[in-house]
C-alpha atoms as a PDB file:
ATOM      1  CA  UNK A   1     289.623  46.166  55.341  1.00  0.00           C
ATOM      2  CA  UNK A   2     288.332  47.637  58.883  1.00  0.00           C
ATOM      3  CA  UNK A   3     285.132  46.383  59.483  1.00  0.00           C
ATOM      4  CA  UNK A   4     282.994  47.383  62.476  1.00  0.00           C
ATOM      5  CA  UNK A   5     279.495  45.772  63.629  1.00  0.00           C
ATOM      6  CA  UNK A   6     277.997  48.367  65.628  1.00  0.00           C
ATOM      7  CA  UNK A   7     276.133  46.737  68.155  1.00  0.00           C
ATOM      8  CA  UNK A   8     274.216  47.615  72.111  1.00  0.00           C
ATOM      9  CA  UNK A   9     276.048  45.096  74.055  1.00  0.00           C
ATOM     10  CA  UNK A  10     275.220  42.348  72.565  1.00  0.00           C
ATOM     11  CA  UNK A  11     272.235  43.264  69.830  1.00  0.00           C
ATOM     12  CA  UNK A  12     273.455  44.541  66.379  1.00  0.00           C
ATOM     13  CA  UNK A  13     272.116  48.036  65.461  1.00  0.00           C
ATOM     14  CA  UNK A  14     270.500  49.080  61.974  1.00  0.00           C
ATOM     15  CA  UNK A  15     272.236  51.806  60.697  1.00  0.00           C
ATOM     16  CA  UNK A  16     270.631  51.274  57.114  1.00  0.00           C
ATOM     17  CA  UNK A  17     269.513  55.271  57.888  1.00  0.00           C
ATOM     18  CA  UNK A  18     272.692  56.450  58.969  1.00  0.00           C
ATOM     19  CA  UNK A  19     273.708  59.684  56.971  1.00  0.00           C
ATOM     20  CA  UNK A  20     277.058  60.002  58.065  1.00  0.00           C
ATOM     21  CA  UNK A  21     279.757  57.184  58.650  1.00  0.00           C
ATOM     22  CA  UNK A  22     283.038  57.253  59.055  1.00  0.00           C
ATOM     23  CA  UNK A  23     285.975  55.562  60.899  1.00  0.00           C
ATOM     24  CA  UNK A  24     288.068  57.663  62.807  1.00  0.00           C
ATOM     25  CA  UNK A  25     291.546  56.456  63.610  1.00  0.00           C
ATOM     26  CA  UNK A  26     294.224  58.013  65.982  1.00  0.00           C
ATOM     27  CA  UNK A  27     297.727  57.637  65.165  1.00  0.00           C
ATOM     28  CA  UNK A  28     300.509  55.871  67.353  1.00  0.00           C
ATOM     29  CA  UNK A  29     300.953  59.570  68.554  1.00  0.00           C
ATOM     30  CA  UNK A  30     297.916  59.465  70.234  1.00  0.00           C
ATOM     31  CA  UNK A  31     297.174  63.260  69.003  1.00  0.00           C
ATOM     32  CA  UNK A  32     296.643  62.867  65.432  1.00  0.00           C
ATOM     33  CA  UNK A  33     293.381  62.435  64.049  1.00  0.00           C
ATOM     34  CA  UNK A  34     292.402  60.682  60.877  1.00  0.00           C
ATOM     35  CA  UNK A  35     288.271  60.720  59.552  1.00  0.00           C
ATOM     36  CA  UNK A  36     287.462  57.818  56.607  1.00  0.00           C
ATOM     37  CA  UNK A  37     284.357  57.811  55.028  1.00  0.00           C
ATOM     38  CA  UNK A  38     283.002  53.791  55.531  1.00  0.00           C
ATOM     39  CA  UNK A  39     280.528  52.229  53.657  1.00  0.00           C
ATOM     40  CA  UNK A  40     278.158  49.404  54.317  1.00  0.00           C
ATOM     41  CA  UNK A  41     279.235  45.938  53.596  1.00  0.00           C
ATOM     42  CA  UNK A  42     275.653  45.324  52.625  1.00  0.00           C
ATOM     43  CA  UNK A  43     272.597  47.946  53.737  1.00  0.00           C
ATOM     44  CA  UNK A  44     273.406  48.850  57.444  1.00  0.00           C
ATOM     45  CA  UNK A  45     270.844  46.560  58.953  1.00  0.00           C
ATOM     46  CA  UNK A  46     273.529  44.039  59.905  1.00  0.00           C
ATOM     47  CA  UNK A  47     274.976  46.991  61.494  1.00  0.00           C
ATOM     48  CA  UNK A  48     278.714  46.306  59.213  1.00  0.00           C
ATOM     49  CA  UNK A  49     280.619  49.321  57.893  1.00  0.00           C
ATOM     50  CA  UNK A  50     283.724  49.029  56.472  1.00  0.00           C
ATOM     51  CA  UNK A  51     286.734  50.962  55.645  1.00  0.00           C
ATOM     52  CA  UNK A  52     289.228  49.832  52.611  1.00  0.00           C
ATOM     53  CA  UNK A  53     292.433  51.219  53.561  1.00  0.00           C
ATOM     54  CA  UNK A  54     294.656  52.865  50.648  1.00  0.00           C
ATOM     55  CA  UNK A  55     298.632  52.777  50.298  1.00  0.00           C
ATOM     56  CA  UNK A  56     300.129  55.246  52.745  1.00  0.00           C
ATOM     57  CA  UNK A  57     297.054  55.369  55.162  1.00  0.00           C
ATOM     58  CA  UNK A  58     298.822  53.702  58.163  1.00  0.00           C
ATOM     59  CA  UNK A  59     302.181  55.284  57.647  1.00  0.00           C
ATOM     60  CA  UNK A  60     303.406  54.957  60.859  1.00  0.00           C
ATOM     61  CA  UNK A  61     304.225  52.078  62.868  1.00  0.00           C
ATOM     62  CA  UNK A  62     302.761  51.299  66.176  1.00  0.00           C
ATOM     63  CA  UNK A  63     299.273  50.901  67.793  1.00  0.00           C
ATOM     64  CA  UNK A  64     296.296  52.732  65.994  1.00  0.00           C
ATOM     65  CA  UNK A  65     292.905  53.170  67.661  1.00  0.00           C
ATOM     66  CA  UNK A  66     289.829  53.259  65.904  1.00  0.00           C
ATOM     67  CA  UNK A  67     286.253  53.839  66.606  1.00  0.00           C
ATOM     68  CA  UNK A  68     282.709  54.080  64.226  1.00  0.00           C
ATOM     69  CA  UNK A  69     280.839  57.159  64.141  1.00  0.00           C
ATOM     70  CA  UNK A  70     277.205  56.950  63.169  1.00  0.00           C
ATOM     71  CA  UNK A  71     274.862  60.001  62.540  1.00  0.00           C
ATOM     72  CA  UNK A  72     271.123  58.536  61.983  1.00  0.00           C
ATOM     73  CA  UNK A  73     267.882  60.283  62.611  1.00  0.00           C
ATOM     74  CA  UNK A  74     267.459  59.189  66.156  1.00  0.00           C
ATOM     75  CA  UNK A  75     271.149  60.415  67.221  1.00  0.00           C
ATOM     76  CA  UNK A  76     274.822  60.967  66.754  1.00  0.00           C
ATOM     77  CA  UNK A  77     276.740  57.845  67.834  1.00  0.00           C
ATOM     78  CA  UNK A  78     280.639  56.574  68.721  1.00  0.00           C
ATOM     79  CA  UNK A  79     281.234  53.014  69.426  1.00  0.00           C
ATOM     80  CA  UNK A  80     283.846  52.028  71.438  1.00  0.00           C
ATOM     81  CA  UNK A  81     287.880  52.074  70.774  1.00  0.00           C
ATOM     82  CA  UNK A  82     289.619  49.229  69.907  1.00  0.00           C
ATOM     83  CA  UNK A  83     292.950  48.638  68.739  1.00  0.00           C
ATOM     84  CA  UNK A  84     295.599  47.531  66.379  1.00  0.00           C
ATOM     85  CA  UNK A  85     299.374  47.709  65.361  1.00  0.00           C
ATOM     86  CA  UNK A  86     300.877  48.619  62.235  1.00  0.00           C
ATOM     87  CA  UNK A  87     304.394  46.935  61.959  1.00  0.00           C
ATOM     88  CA  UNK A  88     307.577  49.006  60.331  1.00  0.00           C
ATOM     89  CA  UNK A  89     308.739  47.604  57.269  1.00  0.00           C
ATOM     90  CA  UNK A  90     311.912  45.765  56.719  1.00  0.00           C
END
């Protein structure tokens, strides 16, 4: 599970009226670019979406960036980039 709180430095954002959201995620070779539909973990105002990742999403091994994007009736959002690393297999 991916789960992003999308927050204003430090105050959490309702995004119960968010029409569009999705995760995007760049592969290792920082060129290829992956959009997944999230969903909320409860009704968007605690600001949580979440992404449940299938077999064969993170297919290659190194470190994956990620960031939220939000579309709600006041704007079109991105929150920052973070990171992790997917590790090869034995």
């Amino acid at each position: 599970v991916i789960l992003i709180t999308i927050k204003d430095g430090d105050e959490i954002i309702d995004v119960s009226s968010a029409s569009t959201k999705n995760i995007l995620f760049k592969k290792p070779d920082n060129v290829t670019l992956l959009t997944k539909a999230a969903t909320f973990t409860t009704d968007g105002t605690d600001g949580k979406i979440q992404y449940i990742s299938v077999s064969g999403d993170f297919d290659t091994a190194g470190i994956w960036k990620f960031q939220a994007h939000i579309i709600t009736p006041s704007g079109n959002w991105h929150s920052d980039i973070d990171r992790f690393e997917v590790f090869a297999n034995l």
